[in-house]
N, C-alpha and C. Protein backbone atom coordinates (compact mmCIF):
# COMPACT_ATOMS: atom_id res chain seq x y z
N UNK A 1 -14.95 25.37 19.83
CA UNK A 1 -14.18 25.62 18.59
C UNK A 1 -14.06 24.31 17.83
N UNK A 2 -14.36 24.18 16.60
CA UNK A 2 -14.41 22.97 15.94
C UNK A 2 -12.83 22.58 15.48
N UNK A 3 -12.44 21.78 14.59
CA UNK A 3 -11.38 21.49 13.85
C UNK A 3 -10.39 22.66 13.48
N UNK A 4 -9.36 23.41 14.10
CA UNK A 4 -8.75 24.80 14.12
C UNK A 4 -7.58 24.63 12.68
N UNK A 5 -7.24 23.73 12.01
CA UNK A 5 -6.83 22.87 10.83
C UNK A 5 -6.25 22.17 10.83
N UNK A 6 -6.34 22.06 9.22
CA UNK A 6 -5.64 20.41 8.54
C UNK A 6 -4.54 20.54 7.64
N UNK A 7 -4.30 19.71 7.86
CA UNK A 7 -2.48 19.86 6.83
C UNK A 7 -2.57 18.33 6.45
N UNK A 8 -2.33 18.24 4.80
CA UNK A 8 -2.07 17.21 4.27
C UNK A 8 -0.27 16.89 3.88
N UNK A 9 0.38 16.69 4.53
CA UNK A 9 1.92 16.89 3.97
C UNK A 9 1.74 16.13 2.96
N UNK A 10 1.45 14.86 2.98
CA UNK A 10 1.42 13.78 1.84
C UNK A 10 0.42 13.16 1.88
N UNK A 11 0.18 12.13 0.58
CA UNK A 11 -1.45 11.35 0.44
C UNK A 11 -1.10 10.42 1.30
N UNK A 12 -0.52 10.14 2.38
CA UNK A 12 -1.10 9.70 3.58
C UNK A 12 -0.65 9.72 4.81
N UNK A 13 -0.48 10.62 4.75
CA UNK A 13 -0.38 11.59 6.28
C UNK A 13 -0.78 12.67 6.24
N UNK A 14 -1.69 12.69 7.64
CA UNK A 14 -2.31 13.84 7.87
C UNK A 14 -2.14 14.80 9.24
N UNK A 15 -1.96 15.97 9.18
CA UNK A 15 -2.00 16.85 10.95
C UNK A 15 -3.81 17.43 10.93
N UNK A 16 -3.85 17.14 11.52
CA UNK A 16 -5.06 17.62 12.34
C UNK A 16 -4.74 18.82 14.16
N UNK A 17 -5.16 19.94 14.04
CA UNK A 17 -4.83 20.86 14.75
C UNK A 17 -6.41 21.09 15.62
N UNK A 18 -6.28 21.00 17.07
CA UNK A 18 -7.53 21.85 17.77
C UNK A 18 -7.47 23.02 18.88
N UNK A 19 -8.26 24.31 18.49
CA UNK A 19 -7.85 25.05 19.25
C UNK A 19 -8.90 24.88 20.59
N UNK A 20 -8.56 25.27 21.51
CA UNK A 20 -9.24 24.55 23.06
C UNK A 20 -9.75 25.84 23.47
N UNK A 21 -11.02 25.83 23.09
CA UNK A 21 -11.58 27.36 23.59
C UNK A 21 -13.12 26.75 24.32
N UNK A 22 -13.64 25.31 24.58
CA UNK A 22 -14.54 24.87 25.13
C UNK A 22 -14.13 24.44 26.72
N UNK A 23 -15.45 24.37 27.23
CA UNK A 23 -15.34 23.72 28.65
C UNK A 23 -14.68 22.40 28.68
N UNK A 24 -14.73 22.67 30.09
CA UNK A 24 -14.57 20.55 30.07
C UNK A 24 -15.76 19.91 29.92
N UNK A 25 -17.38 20.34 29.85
CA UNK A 25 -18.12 20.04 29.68
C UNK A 25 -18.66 19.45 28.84
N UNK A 26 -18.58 21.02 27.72
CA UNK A 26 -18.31 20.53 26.36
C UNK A 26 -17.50 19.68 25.33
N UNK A 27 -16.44 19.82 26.16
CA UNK A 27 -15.35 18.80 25.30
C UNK A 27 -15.88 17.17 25.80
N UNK A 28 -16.91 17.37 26.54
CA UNK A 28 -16.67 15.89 27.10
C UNK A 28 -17.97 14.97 26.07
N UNK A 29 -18.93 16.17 25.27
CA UNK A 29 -20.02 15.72 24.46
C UNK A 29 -19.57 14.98 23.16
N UNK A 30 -20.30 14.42 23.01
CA UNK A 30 -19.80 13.33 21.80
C UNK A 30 -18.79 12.74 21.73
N UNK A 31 -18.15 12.06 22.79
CA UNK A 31 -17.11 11.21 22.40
C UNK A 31 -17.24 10.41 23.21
N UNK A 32 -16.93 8.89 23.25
CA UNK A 32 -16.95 7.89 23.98
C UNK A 32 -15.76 7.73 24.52
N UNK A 33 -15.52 7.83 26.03
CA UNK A 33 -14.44 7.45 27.08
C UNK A 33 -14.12 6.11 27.12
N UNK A 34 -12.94 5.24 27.18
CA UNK A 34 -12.87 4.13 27.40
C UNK A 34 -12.39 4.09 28.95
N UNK A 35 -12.73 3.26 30.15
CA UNK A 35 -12.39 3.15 31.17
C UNK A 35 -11.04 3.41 31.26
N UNK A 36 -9.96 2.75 30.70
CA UNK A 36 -8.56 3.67 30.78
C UNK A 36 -8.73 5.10 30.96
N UNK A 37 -9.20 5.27 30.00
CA UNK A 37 -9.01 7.06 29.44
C UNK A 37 -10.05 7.78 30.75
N UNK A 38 -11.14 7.29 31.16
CA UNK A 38 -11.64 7.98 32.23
C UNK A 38 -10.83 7.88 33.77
N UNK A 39 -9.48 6.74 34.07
CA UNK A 39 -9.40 6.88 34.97
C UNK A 39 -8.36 7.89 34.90
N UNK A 40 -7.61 7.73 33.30
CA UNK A 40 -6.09 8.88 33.31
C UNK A 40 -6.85 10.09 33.64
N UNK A 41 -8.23 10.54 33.14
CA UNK A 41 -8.60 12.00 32.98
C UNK A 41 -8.72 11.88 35.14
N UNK A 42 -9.36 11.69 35.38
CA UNK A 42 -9.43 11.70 36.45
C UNK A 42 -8.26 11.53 38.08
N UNK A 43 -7.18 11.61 37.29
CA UNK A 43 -5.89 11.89 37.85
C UNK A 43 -5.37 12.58 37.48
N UNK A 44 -5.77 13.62 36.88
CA UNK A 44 -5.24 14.76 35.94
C UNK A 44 -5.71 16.30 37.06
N UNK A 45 -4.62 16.77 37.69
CA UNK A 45 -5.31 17.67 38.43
C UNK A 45 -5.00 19.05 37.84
N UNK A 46 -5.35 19.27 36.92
CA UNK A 46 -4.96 20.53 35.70
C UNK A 46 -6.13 20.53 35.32
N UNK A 47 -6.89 21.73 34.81
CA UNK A 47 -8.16 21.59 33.90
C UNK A 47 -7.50 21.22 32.44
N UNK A 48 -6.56 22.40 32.58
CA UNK A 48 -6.08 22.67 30.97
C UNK A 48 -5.20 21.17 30.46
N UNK A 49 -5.10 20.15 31.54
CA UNK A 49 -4.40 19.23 30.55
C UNK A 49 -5.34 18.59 30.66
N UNK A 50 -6.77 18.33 30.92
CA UNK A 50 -8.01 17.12 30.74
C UNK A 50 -8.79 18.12 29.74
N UNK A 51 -8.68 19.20 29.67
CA UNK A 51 -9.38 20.24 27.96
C UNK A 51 -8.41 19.43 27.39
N UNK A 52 -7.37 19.50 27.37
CA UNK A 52 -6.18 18.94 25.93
C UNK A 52 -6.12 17.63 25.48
N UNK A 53 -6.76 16.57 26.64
CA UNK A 53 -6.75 15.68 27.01
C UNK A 53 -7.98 14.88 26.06
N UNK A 54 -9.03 15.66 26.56
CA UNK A 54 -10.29 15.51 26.22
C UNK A 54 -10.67 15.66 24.18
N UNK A 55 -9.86 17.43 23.52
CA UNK A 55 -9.78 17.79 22.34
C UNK A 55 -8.84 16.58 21.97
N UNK A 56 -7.94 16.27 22.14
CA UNK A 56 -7.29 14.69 21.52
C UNK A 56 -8.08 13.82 20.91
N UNK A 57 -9.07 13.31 21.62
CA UNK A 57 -10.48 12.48 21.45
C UNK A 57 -11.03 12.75 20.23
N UNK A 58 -10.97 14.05 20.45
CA UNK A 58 -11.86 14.73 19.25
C UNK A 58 -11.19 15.17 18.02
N UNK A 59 -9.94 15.08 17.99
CA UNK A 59 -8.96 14.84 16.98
C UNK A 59 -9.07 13.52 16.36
N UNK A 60 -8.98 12.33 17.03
CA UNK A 60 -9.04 11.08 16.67
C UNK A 60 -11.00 11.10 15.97
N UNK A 61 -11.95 11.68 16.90
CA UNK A 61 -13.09 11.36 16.03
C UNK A 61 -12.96 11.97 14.86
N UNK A 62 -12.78 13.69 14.09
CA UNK A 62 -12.40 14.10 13.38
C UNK A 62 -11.31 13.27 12.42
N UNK A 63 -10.59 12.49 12.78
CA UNK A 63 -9.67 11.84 12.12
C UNK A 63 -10.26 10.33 11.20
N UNK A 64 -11.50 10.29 12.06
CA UNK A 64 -12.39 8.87 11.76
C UNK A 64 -12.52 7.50 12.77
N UNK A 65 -12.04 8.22 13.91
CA UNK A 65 -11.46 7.30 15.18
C UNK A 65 -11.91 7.08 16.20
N UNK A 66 -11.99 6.13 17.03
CA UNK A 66 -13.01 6.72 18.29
C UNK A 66 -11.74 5.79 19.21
N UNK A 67 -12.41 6.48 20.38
CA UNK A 67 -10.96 6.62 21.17
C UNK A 67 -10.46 4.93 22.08
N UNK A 68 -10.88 4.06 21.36
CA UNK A 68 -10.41 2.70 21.95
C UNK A 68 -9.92 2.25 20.55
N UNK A 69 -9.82 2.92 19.66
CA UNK A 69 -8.59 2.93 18.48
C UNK A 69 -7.13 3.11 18.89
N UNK A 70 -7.04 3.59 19.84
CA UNK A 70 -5.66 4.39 20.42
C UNK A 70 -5.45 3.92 21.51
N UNK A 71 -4.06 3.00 21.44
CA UNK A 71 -3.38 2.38 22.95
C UNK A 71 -1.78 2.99 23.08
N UNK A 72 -1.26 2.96 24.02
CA UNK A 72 0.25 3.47 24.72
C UNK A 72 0.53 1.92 24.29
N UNK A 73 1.87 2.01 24.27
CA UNK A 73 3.15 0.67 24.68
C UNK A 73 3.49 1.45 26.10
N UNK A 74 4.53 0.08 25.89
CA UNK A 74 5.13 0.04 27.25
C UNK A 74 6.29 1.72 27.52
N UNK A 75 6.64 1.88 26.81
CA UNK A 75 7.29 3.52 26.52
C UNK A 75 6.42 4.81 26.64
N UNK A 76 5.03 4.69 26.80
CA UNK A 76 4.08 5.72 26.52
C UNK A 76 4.24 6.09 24.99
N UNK A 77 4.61 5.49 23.95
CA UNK A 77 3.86 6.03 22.59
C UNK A 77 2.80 5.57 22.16
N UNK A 78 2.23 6.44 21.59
CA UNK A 78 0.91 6.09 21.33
C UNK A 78 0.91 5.21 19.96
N UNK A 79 -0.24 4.57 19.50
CA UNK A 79 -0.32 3.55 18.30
C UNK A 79 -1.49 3.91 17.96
N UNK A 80 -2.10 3.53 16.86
CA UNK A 80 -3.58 2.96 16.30
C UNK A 80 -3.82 1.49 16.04
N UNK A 81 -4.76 1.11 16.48
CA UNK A 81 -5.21 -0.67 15.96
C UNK A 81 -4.91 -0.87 14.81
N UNK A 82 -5.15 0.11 13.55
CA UNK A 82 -5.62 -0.58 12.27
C UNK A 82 -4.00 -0.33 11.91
N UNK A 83 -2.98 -0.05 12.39
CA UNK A 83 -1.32 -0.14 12.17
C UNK A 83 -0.65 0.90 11.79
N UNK A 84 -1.73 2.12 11.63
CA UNK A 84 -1.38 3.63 11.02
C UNK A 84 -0.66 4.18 12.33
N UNK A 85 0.85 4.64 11.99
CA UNK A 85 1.17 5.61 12.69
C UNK A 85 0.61 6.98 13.87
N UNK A 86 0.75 7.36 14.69
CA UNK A 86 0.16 8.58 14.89
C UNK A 86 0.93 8.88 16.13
N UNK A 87 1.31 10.06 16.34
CA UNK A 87 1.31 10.86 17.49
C UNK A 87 0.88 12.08 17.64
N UNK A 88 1.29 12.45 19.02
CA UNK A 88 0.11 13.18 19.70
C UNK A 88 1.09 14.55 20.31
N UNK A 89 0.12 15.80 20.31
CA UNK A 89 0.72 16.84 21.22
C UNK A 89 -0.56 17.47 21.70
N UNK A 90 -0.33 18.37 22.83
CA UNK A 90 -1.12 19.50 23.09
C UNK A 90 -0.45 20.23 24.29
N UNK A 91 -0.63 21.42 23.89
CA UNK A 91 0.37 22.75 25.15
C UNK A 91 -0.84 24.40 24.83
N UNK A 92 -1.07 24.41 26.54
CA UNK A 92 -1.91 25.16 26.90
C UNK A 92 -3.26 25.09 26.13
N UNK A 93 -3.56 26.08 25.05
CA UNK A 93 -5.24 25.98 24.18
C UNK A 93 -4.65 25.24 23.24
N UNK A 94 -3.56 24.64 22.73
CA UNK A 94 -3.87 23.82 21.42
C UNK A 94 -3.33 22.68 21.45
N UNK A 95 -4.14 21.73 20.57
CA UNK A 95 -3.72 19.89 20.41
C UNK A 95 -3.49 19.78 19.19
N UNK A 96 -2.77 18.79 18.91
CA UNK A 96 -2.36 18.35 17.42
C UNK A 96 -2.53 16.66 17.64
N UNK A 97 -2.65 16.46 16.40
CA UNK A 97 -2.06 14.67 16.70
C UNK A 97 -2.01 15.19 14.89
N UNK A 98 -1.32 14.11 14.53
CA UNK A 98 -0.34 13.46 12.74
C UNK A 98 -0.65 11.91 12.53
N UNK A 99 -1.10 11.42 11.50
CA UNK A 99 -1.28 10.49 11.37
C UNK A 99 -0.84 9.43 10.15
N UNK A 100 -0.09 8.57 9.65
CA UNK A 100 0.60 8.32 8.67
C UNK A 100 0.49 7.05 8.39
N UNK A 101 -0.21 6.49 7.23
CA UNK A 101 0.04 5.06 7.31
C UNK A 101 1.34 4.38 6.16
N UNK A 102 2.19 5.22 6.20
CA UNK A 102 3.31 5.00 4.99
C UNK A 102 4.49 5.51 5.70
N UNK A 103 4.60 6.14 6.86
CA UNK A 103 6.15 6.50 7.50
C UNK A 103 5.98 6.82 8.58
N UNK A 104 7.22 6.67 9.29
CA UNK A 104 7.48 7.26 11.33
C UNK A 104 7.25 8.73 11.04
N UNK A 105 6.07 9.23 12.72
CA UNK A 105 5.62 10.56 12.43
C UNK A 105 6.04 11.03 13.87
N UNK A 106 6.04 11.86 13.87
CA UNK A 106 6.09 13.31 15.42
C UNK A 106 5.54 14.50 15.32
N UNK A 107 4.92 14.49 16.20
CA UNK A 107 4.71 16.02 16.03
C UNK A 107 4.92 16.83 17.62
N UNK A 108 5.00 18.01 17.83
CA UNK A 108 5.08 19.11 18.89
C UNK A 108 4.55 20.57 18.42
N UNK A 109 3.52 20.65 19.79
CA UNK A 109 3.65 21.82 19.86
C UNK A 109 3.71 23.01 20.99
N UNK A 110 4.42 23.71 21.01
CA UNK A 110 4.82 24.71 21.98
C UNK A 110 4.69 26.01 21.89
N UNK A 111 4.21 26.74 23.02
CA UNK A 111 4.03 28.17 23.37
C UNK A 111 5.14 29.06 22.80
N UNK A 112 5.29 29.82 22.21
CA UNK A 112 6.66 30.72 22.58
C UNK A 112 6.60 31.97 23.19
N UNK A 113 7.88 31.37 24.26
CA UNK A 113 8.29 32.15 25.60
C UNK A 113 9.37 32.48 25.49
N UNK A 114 9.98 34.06 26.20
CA UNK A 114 11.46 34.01 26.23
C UNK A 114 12.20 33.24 26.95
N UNK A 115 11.79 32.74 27.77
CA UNK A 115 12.66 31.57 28.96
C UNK A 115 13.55 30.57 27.93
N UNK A 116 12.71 30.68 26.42
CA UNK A 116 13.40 29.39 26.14
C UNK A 116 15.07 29.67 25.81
N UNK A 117 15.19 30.97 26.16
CA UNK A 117 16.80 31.13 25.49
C UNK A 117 17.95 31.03 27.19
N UNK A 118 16.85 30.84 28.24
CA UNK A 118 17.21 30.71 29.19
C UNK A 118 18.04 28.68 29.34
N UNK A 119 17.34 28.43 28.72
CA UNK A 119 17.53 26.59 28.37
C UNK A 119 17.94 25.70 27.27
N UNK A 120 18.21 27.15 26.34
CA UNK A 120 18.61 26.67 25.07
C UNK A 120 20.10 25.77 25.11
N UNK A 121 20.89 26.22 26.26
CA UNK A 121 22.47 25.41 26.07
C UNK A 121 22.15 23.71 26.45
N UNK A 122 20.75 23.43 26.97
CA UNK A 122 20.34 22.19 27.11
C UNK A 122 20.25 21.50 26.35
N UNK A 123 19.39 21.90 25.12
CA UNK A 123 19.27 21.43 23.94
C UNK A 123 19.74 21.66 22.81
N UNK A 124 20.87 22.61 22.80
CA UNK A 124 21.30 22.75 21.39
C UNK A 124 22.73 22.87 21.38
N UNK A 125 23.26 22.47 20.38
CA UNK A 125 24.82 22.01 20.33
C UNK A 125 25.31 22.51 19.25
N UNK A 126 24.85 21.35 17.83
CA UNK A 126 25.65 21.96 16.50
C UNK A 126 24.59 23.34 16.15
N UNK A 127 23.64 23.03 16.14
CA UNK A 127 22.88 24.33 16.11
C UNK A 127 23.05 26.29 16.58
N UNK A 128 24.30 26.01 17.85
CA UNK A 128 24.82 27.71 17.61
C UNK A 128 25.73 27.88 16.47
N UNK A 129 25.69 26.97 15.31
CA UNK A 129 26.40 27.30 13.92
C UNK A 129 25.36 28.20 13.25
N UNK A 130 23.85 28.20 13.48
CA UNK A 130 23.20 29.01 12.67
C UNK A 130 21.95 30.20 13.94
N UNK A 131 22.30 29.73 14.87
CA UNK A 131 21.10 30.60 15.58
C UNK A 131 21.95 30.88 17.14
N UNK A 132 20.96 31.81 18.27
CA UNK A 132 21.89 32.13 19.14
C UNK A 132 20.55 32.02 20.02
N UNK A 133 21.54 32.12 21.43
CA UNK A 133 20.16 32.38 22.46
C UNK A 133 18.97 32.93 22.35
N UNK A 134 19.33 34.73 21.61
CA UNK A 134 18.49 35.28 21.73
C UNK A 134 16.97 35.05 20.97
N UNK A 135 17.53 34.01 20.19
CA UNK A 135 16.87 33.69 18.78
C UNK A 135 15.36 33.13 18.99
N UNK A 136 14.55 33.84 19.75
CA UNK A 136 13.63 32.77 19.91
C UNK A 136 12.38 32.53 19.65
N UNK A 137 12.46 32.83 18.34
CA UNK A 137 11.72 32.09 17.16
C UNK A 137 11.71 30.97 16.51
N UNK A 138 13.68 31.01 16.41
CA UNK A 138 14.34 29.62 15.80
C UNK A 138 14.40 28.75 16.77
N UNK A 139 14.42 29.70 18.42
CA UNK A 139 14.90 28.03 19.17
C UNK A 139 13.46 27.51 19.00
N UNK A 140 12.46 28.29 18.95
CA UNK A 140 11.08 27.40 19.25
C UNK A 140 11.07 26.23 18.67
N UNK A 141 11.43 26.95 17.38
CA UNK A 141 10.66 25.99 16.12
C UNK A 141 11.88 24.68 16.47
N UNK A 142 13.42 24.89 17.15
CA UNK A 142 14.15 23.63 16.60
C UNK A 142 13.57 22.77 18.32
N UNK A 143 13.34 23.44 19.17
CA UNK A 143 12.85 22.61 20.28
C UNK A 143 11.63 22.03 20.00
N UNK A 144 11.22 22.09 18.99
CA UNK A 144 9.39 21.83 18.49
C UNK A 144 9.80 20.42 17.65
N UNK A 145 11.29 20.81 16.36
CA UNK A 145 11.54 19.46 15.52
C UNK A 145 12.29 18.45 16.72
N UNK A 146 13.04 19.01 17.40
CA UNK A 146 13.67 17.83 18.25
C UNK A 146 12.71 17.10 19.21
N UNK A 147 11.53 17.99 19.34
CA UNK A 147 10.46 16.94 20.29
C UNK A 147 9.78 16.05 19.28
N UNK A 148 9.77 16.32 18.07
CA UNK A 148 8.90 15.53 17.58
C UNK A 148 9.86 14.18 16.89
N UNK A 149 11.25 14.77 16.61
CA UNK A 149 11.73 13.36 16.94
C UNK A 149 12.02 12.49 17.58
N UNK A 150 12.18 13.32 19.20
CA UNK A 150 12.02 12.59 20.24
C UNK A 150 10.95 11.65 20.62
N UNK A 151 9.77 12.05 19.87
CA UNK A 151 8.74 11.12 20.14
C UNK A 151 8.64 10.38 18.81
N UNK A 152 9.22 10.15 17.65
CA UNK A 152 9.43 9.23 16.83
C UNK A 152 10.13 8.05 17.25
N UNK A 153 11.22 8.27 18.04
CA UNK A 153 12.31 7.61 18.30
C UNK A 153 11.49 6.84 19.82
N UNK A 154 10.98 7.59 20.11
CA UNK A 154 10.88 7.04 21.50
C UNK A 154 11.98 5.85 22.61
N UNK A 155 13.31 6.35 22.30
CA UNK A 155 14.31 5.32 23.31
C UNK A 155 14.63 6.14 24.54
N UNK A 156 14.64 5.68 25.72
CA UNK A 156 15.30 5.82 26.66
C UNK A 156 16.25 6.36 26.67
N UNK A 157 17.05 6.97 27.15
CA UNK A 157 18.16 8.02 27.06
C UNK A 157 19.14 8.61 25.97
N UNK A 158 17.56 8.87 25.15
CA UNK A 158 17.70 9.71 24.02
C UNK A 158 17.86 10.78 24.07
N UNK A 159 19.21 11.97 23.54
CA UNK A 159 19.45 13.22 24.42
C UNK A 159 18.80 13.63 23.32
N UNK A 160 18.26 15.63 23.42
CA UNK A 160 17.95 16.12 22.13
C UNK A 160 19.42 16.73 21.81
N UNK A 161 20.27 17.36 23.16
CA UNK A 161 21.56 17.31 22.38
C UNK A 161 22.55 17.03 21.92
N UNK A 162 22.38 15.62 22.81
CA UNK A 162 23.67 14.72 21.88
C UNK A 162 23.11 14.29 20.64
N UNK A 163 21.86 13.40 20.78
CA UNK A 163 21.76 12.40 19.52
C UNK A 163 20.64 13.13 18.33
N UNK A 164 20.27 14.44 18.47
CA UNK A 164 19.42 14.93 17.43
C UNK A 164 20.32 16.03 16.80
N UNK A 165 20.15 16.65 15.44
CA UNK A 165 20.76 17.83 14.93
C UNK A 165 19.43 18.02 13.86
N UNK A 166 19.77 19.56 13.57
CA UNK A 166 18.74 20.42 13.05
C UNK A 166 19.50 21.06 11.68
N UNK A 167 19.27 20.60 11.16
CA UNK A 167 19.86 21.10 9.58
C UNK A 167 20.04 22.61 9.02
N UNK A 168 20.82 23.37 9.11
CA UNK A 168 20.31 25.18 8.87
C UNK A 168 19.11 25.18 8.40
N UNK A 169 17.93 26.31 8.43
CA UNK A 169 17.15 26.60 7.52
C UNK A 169 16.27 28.12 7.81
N UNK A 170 15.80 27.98 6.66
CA UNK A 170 15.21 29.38 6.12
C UNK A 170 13.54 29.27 6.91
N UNK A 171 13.66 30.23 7.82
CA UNK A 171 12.29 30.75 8.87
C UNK A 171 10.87 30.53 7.42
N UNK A 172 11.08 30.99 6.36
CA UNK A 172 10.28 31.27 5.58
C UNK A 172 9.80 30.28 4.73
N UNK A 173 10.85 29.29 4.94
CA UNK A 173 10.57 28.10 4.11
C UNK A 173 9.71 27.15 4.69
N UNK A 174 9.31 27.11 6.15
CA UNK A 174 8.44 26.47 6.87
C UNK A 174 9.05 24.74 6.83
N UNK A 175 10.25 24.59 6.17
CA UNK A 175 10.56 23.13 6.34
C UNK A 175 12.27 22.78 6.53
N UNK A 176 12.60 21.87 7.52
CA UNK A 176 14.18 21.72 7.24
C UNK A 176 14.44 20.23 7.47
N UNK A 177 15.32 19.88 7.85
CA UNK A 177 15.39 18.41 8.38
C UNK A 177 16.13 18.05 9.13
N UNK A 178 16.17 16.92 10.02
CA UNK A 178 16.49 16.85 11.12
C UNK A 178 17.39 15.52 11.10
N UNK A 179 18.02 15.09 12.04
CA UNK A 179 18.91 14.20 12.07
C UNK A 179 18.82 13.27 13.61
N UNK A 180 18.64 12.14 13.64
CA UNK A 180 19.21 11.57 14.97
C UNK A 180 20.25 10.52 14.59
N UNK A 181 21.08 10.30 15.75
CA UNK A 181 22.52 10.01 15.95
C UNK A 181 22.02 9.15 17.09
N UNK A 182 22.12 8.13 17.06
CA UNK A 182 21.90 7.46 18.48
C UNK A 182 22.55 5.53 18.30
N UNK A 183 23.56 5.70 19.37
CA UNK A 183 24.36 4.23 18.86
C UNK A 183 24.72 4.09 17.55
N UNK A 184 24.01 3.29 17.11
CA UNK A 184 24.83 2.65 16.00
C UNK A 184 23.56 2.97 14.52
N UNK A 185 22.35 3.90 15.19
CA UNK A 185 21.64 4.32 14.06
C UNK A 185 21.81 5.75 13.64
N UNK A 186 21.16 5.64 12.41
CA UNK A 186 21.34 7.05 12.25
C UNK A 186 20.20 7.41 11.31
N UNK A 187 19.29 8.01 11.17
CA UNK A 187 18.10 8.12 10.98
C UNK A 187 17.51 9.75 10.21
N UNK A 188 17.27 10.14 8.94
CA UNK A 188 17.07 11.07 8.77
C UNK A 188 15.30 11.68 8.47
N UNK A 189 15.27 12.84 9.15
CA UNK A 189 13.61 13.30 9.09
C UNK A 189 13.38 14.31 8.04
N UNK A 190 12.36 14.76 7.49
CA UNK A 190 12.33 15.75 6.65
C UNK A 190 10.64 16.50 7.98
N UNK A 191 10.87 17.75 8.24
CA UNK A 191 10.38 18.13 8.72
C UNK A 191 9.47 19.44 8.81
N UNK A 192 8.35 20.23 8.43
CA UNK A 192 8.04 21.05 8.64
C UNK A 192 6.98 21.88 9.48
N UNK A 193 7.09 23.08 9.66
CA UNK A 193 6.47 23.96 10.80
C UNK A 193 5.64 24.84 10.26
N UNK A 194 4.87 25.29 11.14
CA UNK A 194 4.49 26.17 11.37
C UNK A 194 3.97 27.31 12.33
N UNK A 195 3.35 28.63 12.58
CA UNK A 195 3.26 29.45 13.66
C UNK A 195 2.18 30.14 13.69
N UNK A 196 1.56 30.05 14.68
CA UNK A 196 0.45 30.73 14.70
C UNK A 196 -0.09 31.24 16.42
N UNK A 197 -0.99 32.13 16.64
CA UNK A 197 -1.67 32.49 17.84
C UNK A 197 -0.62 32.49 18.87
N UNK A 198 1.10 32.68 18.60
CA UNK A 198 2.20 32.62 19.38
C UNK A 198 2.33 31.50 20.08
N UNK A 199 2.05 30.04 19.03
CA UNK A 199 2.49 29.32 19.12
C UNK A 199 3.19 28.48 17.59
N UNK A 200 4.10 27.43 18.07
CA UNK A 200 4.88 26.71 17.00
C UNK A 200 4.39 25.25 16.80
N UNK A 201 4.32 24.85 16.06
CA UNK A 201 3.91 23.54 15.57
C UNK A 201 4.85 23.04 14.61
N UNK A 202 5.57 21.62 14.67
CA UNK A 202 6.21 21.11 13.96
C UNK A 202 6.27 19.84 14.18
N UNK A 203 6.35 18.81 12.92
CA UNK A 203 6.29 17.70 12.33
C UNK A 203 6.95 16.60 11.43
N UNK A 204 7.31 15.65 11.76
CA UNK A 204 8.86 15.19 11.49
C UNK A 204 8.17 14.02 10.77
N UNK A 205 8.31 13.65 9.59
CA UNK A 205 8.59 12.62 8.89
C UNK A 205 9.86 11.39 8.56
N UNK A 206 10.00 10.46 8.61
CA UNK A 206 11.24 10.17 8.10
C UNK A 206 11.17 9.73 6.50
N UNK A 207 12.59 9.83 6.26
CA UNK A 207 12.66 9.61 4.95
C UNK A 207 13.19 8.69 4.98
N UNK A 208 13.37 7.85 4.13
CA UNK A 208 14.16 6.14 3.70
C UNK A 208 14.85 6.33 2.60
């Protein structure tokens, strides 16, 4: 399956989406492994997270990248050499990565399952002001914006329900915004989603 799409939020940031319907075989053609990246794949005892693993790669070539463009810090977030923003997702057949060279980016994406109303009192706090357990469409999408600010933020005992909040919003509007609270910062995202193949995708910008 080639490039599954693209989303331009702004002239310079981009989502790039892949749906994972190839082998590991195939996913492994045309892209150059860097010794890191062949020893992580190779401790990976999942097929489906070295397919997700592998379509990443191929997000970054699609993106214009080849994969010794892309290093972790000491936190596991990911970077680019040339100083452009980017992070990364993939859950079960699909990968995303976002890429921004003008603002902090996140992205997530997740399956939707009913379990999640089983775990929702984990992550959500001011949020039973507009949605409820059963809700689980809305919890997807707000467990989808709080991961992706979670991986903006990337700090250490960053809760999603103490230090993140989810702004009411309209299912239809595909965008809301998000909030983190953490010490002495306070940080606002403008964020939007989307849904497809019964899964959620969402993407957090910040604003200044």
């Amino acid at each position: 399956m080639p490039l599954y799409k693209t989303i331009t939020p702004s002239e310079n940031t981009k989502v790039l989406i892949w749906k994972i319907e190839e082998s590991f075989d195939n996913l492994s053609e045309g892209i150059e492994l860097t010794e890191n990246c062949k020893e992580r794949l190779s401790h990976m005892k999942s097929e489906i997270h070295q397919r997700g693993f592998l379509s990443v790669r191929h997000l970054l070539k699609a993106a214009g990248y080849v994969t010794s463009d892309l290093y972790y810090d000491r936190a596991g977030k990911p970077h680019l050499k040339d100083g452009n923003a980017i992070s990364i997702t993939h859950s079960f057949t699909f990968s995303g990565i976002i890429i921004s060279s003008d603002t902090h980016i996140g992205i997530d994406i997740e399956k939707r399952r009913d379990k999640i109303s089983v775990i929702a009192h984990k992550f959500i706090n001011y949020e039973y002001n507009f949605l409820t357990d059963a809700d689980v469409r809305r919890l997807t999408v707000v467990w989808c914006i709080k991961e992706s600010l979670y991986k903006v933020f990337a700090t250490e005992g960053m809760s999603f329900k103490q230090h993140t909040k989810v702004i009411p919003f309209n299912m239809d509007d595909k965008k809301a915004f998000g909030w983190i609270f953490y010490e002495a910062k306070v940080e606002k995202y403008k964020v939007e989603f989307l849904e497809f193949d019964e899964f959620t995708c969402a993407y957090a910008m910040k604003l200044t």
